[in-house]
N, C-alpha and C. Protein backbone atom coordinates (compact mmCIF):
# COMPACT_ATOMS: atom_id res chain seq x y z
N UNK A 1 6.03 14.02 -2.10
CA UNK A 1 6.29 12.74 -2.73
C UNK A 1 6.74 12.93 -4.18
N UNK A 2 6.49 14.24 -5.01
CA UNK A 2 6.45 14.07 -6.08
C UNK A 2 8.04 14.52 -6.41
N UNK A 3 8.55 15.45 -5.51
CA UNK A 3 9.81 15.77 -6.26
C UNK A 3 10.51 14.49 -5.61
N UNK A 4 10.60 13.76 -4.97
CA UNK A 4 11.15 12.70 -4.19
C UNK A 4 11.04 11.67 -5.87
N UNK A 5 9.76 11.29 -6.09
CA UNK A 5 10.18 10.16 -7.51
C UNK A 5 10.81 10.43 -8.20
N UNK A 6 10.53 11.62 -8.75
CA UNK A 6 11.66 12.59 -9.72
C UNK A 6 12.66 12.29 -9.68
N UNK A 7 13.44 12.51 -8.25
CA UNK A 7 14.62 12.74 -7.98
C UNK A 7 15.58 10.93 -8.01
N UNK A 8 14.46 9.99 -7.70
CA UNK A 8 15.00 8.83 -7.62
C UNK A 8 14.62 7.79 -9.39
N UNK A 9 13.51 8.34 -10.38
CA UNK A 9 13.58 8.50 -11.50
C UNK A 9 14.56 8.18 -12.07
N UNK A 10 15.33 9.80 -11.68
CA UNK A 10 16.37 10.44 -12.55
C UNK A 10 17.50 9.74 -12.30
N UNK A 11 17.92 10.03 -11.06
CA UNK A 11 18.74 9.00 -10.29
C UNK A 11 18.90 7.46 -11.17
N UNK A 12 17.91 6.78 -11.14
CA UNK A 12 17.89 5.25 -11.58
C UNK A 12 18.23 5.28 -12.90
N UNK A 13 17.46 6.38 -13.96
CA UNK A 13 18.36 6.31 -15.21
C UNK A 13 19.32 6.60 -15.67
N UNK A 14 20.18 7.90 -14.35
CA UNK A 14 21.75 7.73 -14.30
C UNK A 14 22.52 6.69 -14.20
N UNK A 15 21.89 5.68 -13.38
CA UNK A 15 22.83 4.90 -12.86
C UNK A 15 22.94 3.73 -13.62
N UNK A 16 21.38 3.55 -14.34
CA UNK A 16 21.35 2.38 -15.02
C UNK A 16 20.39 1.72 -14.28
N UNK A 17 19.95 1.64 -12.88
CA UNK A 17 19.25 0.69 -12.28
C UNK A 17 18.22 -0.07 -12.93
N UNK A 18 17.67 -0.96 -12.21
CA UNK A 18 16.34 -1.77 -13.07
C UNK A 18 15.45 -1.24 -12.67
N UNK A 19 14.42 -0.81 -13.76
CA UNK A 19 13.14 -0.30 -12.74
C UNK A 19 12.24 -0.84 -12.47
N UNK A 20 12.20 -2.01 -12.57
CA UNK A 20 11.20 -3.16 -11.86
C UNK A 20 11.59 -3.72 -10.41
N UNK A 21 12.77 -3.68 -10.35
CA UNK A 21 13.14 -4.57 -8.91
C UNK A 21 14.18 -3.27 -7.97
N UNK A 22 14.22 -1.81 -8.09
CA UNK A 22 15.49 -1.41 -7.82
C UNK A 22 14.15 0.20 -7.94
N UNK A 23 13.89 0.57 -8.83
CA UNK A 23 13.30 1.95 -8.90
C UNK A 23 11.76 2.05 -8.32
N UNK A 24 11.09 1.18 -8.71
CA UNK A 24 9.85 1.46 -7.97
C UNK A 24 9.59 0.56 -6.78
N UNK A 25 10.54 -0.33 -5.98
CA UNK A 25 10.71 -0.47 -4.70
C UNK A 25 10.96 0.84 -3.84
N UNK A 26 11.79 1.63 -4.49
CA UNK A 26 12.70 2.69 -3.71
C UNK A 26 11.61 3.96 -3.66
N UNK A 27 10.99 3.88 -4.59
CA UNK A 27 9.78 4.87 -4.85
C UNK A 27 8.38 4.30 -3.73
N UNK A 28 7.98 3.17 -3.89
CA UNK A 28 7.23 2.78 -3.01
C UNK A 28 7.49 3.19 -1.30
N UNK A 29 8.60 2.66 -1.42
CA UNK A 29 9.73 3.36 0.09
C UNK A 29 8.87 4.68 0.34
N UNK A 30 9.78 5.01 -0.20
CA UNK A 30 9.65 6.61 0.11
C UNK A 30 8.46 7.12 0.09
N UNK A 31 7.35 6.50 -0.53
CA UNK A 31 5.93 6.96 -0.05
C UNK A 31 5.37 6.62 1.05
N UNK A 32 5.94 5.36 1.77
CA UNK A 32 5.66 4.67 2.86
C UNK A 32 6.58 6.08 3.94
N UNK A 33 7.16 6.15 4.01
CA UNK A 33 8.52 7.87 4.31
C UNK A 33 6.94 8.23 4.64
N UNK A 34 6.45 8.96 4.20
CA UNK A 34 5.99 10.32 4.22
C UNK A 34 4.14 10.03 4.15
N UNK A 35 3.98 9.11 4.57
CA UNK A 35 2.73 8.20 4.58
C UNK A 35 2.75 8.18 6.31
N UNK A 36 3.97 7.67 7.21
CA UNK A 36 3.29 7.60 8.57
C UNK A 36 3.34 9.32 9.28
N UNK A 37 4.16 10.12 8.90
CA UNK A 37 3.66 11.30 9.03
C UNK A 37 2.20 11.53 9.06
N UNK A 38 2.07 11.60 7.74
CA UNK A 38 0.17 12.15 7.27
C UNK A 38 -0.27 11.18 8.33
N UNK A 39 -0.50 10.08 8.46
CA UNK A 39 -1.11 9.06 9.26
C UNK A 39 -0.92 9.80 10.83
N UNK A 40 0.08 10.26 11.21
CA UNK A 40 -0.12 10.59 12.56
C UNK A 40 -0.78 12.16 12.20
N UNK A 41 -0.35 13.00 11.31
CA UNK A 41 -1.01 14.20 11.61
C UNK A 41 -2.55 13.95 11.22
N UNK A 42 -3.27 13.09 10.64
CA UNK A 42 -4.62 12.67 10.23
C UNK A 42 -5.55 12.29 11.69
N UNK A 43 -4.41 11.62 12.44
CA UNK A 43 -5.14 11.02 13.62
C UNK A 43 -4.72 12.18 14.90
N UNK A 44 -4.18 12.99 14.72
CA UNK A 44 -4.26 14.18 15.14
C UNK A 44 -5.48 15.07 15.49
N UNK A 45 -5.78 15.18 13.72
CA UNK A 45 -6.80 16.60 13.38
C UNK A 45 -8.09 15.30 13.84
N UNK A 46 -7.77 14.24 13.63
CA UNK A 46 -9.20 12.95 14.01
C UNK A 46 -9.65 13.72 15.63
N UNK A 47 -8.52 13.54 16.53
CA UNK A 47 -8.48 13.49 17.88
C UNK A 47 -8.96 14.45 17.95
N UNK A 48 -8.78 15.98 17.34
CA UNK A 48 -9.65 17.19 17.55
C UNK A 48 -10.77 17.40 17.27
N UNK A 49 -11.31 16.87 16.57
CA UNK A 49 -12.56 16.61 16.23
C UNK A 49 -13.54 15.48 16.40
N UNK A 50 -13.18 14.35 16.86
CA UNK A 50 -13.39 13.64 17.23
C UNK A 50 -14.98 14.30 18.04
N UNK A 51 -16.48 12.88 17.58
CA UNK A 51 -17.34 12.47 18.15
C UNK A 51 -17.89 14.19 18.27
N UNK A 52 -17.61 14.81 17.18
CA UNK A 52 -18.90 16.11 17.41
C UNK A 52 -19.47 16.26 15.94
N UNK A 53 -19.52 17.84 15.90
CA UNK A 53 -20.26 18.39 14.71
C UNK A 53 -19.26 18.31 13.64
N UNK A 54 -18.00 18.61 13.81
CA UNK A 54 -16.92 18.59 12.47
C UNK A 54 -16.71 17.44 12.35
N UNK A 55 -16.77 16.04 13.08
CA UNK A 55 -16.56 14.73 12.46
C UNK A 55 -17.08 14.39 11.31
N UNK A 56 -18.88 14.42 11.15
CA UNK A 56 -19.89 14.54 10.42
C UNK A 56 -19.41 15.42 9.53
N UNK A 57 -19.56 16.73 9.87
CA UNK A 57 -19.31 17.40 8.29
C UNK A 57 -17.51 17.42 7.33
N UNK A 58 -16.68 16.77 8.01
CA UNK A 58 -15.64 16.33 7.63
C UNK A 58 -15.44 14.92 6.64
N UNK A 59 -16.47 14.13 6.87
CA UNK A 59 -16.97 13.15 6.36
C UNK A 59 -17.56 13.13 5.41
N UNK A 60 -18.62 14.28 5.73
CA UNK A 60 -19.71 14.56 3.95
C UNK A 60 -18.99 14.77 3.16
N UNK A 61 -17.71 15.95 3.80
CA UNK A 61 -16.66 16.66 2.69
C UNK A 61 -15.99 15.83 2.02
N UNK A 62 -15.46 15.11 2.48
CA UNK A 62 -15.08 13.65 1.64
C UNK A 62 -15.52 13.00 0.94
N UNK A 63 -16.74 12.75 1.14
CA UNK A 63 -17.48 11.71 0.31
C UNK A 63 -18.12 12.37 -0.66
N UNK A 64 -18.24 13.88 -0.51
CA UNK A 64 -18.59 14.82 -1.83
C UNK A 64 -17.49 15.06 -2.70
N UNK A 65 -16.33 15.23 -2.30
CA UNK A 65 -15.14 14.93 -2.80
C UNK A 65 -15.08 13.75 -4.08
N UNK A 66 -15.05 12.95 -3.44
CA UNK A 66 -14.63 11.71 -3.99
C UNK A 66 -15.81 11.57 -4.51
N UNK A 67 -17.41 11.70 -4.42
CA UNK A 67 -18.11 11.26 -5.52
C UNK A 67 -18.31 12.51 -6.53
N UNK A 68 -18.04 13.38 -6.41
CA UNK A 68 -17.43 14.76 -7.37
C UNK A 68 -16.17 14.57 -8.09
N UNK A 69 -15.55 13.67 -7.64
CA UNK A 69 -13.89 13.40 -8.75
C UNK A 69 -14.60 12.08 -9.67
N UNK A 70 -15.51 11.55 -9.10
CA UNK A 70 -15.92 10.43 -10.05
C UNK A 70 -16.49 11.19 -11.06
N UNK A 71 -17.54 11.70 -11.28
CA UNK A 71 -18.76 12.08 -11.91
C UNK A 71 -17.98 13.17 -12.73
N UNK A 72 -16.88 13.85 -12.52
CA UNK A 72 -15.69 14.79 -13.25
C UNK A 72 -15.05 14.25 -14.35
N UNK A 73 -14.48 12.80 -13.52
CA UNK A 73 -14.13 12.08 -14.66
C UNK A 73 -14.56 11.34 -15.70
N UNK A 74 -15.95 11.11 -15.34
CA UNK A 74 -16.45 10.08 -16.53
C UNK A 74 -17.32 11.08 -16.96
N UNK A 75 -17.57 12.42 -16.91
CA UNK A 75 -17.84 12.87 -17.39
C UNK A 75 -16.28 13.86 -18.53
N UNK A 76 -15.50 13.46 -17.99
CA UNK A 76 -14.26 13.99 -18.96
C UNK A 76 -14.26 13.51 -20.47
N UNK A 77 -13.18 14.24 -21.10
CA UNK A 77 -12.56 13.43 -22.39
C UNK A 77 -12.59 11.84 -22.15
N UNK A 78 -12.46 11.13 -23.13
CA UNK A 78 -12.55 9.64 -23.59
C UNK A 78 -11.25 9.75 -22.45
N UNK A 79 -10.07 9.62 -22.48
CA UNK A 79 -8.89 9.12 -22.06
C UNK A 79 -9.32 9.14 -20.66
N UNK A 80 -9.78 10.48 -20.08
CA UNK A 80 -10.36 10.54 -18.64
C UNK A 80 -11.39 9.61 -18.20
N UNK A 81 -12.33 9.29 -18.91
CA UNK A 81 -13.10 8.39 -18.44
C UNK A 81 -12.40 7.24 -18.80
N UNK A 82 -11.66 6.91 -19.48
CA UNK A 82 -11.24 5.69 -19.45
C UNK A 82 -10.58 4.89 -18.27
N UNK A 83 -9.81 6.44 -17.68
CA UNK A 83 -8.52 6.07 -16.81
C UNK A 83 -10.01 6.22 -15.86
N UNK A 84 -10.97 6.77 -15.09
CA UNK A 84 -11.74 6.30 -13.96
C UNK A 84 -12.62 5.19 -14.12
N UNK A 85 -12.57 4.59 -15.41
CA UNK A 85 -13.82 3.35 -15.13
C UNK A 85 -12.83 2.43 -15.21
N UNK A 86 -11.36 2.29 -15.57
CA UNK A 86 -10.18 1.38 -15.11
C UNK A 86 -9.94 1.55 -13.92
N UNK A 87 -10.18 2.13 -12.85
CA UNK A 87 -9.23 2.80 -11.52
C UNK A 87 -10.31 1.92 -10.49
N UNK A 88 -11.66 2.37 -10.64
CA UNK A 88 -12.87 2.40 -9.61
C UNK A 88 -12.53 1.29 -9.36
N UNK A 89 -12.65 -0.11 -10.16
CA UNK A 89 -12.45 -1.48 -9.90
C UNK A 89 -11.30 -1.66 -8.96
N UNK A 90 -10.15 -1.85 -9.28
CA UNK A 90 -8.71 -1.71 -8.78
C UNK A 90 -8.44 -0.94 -7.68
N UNK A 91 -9.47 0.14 -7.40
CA UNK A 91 -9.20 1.06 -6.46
C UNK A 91 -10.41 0.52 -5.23
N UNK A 92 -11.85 -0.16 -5.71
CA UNK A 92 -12.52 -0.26 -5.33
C UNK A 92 -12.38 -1.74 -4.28
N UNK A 93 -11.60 -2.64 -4.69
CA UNK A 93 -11.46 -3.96 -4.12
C UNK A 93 -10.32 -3.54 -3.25
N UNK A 94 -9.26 -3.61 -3.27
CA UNK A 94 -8.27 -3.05 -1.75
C UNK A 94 -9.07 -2.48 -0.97
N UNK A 95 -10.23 -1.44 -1.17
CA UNK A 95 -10.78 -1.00 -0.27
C UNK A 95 -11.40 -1.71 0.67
N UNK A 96 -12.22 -2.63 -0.04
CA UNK A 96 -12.92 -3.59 0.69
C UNK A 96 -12.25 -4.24 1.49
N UNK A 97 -11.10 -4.70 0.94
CA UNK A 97 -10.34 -5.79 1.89
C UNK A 97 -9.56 -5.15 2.82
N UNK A 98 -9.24 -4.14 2.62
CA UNK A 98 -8.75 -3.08 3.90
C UNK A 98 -9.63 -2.51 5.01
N UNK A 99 -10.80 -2.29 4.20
CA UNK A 99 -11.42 -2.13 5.58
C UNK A 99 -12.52 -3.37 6.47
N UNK A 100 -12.01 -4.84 5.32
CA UNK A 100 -12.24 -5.91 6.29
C UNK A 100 -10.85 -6.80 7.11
N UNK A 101 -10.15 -6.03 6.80
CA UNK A 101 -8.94 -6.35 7.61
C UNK A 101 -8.96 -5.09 8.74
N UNK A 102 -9.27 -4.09 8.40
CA UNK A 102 -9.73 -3.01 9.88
C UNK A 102 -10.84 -3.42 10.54
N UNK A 103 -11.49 -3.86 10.01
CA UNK A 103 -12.81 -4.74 10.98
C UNK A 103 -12.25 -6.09 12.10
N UNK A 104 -11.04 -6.68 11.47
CA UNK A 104 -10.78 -7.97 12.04
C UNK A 104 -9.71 -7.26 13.38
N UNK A 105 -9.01 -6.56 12.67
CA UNK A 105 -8.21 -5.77 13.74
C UNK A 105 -9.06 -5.30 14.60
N UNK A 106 -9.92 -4.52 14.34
CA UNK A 106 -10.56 -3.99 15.65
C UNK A 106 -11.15 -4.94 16.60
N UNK A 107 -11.56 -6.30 16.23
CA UNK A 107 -12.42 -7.35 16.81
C UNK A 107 -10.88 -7.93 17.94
N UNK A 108 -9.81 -7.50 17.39
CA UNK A 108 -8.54 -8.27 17.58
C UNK A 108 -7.83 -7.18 19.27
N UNK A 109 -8.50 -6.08 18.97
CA UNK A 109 -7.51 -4.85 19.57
C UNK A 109 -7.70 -5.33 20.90
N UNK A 110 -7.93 -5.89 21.72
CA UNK A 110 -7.45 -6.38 23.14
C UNK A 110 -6.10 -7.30 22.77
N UNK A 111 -6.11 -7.98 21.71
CA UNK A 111 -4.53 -8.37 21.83
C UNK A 111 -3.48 -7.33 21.24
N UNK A 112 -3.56 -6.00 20.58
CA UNK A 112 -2.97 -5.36 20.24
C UNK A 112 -2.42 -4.33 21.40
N UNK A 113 -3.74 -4.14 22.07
CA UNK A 113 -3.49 -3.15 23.21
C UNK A 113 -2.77 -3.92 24.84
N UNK A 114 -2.40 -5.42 24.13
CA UNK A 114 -1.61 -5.79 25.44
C UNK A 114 -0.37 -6.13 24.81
N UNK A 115 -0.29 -6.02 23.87
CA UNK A 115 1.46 -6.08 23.34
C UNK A 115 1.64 -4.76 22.14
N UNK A 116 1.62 -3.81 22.73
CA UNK A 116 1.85 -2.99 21.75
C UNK A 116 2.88 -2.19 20.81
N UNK A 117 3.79 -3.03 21.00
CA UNK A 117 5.22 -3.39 20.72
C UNK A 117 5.29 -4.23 19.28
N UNK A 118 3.60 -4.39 18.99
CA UNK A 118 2.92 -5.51 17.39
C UNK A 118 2.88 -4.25 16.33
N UNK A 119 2.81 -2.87 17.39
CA UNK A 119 2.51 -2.11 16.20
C UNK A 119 3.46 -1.09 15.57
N UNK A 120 4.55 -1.65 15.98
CA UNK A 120 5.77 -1.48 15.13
C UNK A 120 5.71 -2.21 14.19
N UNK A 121 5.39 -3.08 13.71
CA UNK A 121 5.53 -3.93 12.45
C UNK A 121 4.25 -4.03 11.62
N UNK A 122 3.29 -3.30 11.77
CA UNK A 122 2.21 -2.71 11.17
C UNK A 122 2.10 -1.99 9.75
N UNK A 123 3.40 -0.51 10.05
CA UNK A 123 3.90 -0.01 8.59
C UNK A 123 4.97 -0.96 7.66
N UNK A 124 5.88 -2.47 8.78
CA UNK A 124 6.55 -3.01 7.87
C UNK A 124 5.61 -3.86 6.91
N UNK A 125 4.71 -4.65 7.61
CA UNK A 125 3.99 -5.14 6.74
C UNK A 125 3.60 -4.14 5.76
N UNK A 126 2.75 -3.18 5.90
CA UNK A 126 2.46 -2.32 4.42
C UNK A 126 3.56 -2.28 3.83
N UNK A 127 4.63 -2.11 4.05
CA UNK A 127 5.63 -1.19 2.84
C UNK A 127 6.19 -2.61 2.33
N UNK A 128 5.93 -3.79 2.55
CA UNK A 128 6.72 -4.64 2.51
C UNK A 128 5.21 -5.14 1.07
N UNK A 129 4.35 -5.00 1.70
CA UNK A 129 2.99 -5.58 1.10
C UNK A 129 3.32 -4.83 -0.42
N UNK A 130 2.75 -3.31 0.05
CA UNK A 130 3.64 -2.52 -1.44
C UNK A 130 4.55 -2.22 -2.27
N UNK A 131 5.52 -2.83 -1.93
CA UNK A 131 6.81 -3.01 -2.44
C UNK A 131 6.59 -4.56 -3.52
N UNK A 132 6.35 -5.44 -2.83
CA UNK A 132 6.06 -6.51 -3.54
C UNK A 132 5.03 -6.36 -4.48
N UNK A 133 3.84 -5.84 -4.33
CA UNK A 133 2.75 -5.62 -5.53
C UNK A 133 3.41 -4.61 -6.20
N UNK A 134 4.15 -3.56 -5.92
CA UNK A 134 4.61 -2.73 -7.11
C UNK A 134 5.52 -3.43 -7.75
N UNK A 135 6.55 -4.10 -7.50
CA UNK A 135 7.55 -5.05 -8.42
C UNK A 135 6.64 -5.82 -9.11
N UNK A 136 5.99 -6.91 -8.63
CA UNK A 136 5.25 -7.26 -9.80
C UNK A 136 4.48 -6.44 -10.46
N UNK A 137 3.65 -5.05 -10.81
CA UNK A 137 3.33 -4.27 -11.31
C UNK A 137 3.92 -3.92 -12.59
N UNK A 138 5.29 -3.74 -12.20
CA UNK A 138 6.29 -3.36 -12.81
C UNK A 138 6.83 -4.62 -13.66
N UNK A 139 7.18 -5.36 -13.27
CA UNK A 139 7.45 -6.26 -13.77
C UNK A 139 6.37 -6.99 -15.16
N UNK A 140 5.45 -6.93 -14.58
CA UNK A 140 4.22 -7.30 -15.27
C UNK A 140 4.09 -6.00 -16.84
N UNK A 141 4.39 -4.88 -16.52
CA UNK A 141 4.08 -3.95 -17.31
C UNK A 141 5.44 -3.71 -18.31
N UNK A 142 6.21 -3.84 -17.77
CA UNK A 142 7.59 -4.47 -18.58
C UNK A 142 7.54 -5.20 -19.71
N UNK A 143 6.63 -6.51 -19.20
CA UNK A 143 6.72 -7.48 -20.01
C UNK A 143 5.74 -7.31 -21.05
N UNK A 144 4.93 -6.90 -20.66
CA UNK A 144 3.80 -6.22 -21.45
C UNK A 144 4.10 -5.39 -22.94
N UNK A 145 5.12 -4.21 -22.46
CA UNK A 145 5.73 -3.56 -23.42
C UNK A 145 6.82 -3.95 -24.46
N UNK A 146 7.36 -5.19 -23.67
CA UNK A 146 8.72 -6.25 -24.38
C UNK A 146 8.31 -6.81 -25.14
N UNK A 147 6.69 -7.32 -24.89
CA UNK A 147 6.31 -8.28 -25.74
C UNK A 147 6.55 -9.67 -25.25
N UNK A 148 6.87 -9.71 -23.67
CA UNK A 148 7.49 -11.54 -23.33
C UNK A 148 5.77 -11.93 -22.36
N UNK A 149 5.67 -10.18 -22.14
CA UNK A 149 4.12 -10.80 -21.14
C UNK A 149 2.47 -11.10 -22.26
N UNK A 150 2.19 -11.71 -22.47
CA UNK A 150 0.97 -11.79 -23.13
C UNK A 150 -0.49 -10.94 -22.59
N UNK A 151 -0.73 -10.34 -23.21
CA UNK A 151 -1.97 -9.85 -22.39
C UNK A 151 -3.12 -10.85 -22.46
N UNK A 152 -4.03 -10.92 -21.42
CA UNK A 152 -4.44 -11.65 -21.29
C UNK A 152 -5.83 -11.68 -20.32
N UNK A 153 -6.79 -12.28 -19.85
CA UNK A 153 -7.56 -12.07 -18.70
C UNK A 153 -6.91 -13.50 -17.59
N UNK A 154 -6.82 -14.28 -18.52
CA UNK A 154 -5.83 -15.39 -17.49
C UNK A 154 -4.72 -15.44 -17.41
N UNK A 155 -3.93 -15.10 -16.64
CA UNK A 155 -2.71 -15.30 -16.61
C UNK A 155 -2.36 -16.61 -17.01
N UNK A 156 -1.07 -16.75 -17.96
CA UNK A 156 -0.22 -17.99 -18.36
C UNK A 156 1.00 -17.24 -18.91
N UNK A 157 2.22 -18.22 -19.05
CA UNK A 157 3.28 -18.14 -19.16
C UNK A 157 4.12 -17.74 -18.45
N UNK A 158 4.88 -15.90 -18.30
CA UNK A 158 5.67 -15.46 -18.09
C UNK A 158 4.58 -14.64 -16.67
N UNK A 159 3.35 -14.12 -16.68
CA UNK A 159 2.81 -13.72 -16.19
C UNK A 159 2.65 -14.47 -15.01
N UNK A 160 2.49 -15.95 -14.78
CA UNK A 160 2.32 -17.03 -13.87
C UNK A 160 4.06 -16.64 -13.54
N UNK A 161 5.07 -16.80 -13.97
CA UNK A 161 6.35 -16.92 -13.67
C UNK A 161 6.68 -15.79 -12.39
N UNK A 162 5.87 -14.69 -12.68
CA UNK A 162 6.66 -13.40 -12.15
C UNK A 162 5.22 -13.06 -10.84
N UNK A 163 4.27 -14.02 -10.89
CA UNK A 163 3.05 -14.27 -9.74
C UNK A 163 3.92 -15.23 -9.00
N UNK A 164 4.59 -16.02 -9.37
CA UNK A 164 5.10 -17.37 -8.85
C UNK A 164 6.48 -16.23 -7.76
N UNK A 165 7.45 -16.01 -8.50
CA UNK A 165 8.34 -15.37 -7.89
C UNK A 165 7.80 -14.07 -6.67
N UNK A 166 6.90 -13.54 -6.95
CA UNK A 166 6.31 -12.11 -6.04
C UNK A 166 5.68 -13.38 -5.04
N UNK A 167 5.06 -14.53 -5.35
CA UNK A 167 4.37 -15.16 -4.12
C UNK A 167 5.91 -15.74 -3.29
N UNK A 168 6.38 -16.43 -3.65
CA UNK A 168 7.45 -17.23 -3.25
C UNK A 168 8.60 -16.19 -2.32
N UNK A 169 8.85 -14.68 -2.80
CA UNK A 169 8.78 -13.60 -1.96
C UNK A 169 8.67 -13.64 -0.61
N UNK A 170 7.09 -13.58 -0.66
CA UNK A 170 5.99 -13.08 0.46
C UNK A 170 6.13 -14.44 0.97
N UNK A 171 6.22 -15.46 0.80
CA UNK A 171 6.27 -16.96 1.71
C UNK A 171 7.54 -16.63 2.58
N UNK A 172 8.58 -15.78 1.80
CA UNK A 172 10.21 -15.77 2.80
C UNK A 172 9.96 -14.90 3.65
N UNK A 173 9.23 -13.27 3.19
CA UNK A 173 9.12 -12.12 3.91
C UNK A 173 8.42 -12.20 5.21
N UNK A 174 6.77 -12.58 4.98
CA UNK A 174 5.85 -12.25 6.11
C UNK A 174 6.53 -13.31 7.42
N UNK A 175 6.59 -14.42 6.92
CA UNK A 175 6.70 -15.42 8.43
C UNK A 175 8.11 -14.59 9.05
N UNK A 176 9.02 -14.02 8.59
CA UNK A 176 10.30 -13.29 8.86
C UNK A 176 9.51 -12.44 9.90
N UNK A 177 8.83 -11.34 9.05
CA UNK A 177 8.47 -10.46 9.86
C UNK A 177 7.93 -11.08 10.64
N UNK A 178 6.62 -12.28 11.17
CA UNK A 178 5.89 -12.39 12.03
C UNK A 178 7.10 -12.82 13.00
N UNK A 179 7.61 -13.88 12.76
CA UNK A 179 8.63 -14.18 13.77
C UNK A 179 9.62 -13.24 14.34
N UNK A 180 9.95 -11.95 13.47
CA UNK A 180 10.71 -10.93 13.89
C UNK A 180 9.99 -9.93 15.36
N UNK A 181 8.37 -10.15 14.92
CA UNK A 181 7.20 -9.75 15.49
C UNK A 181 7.22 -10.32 17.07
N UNK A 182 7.33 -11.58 17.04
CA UNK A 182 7.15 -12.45 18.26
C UNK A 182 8.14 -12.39 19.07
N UNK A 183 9.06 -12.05 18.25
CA UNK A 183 10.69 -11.90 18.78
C UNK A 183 11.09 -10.32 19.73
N UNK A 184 10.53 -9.68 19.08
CA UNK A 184 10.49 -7.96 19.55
C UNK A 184 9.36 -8.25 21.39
N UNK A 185 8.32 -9.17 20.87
CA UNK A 185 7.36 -9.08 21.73
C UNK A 185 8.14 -9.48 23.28
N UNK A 186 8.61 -10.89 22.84
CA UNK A 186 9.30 -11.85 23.79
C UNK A 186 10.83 -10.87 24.98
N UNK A 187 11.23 -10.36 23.62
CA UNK A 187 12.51 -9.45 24.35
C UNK A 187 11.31 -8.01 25.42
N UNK A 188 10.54 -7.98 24.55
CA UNK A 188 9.75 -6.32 25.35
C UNK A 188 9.70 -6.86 26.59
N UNK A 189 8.58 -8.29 26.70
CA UNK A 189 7.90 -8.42 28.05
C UNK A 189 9.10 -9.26 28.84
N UNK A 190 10.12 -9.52 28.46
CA UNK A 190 11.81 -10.09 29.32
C UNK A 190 11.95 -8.62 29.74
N UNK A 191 12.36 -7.58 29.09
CA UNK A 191 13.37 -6.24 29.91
C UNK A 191 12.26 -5.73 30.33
N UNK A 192 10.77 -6.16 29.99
CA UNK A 192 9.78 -4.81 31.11
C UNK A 192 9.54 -5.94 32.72
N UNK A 193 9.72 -7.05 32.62
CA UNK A 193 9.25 -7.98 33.81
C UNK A 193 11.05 -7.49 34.54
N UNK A 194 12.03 -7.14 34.27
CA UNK A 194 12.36 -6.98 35.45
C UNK A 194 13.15 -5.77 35.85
């Protein structure tokens, strides 16, 4: 992933591009690229291990991991702890809601496992989801540095403007995709019925 931003970086400040609506879409992309790979080789090494002794200790390893990168960092320099007691929050809420949206899915998977033709549009939604939160990201951090975004804990002004536009987005995008969704479904079960 990393020589890939680089390369589209560099690229965007050759060309001139914007890097709010044009560079870190294309960057988001491309992590989504190389994201369903890992995802299938993950559920791979899952399948081999799966329901024994390396599940469990594959698990500890992780979670020693990750509570060993915490306790690294806030035990770091000022800048280091700064950047992990900013992250945990931000990093900590997607989690939640991701893995209560994997909870609802799983409650859901008898309708997944009879049209499974839904889970083609699974990675569009993500990359589509991340693409849009990174533009406003970007956008937001732009303005920030311009001086047009106010910092703030409530959003107002220009900050509401560029929430307004990223929502108004996602009102055109998702029903697209869902209907693109229903549409894929409708054609599958027409050419498999005859």
């Amino acid at each position: 992933m990393l020589p890939a931003t680089i390369l589209i970086a560099l690229k965007s400040y050759e060309n001139g591009w914007d890097p709010d609506n044009v560079t870190t879409p294309l960057i988001t992309n491309a992590g989504d690229l190389f994201t369903l790979p890992a995802i299938i080789l993950a559920v791979q090494i899952l399948l081999w291990i799966r329901n024994g002794f390396f599940e469990v200790i594959l698990f500890l390893i992780f979670i020693a991991i990750g509570i060993m990168g915490v306790l690294i960092g806030l035990r770091g320099d000022l800048q280091l702890k700064k950047i992990v007691k900013q992250s945990i929050p931000s990093l900590l809420i997607p989690s939640i809601f991701g893995t209560a949206a994997g909870t609802i899915l799983t409650d859901r998977l008898y309708v997944v496992l009879q049209n499974p033709i839904i889970l083609t549009r699974v990675p569009l939604f993500s990359a589509q989801g991340g693409s849009l939160v990174s533009v406003l990201g970007a956008r937001l951090s732009s303005g920030l540095h311009a001086g047009i975004v106010e910092s703030s804990l409530k959003p107002a002004g220009q900050a509401l403007v560029n929430f307004g536009i990223i929502f108004i987005l996602a009102v055109m995008i998702y029903p697209t995709i869902g209907f693109l969704a229903h549409l894929q479904v409708f054609l599958w079960d027409t050419l498999t019925m005859n």
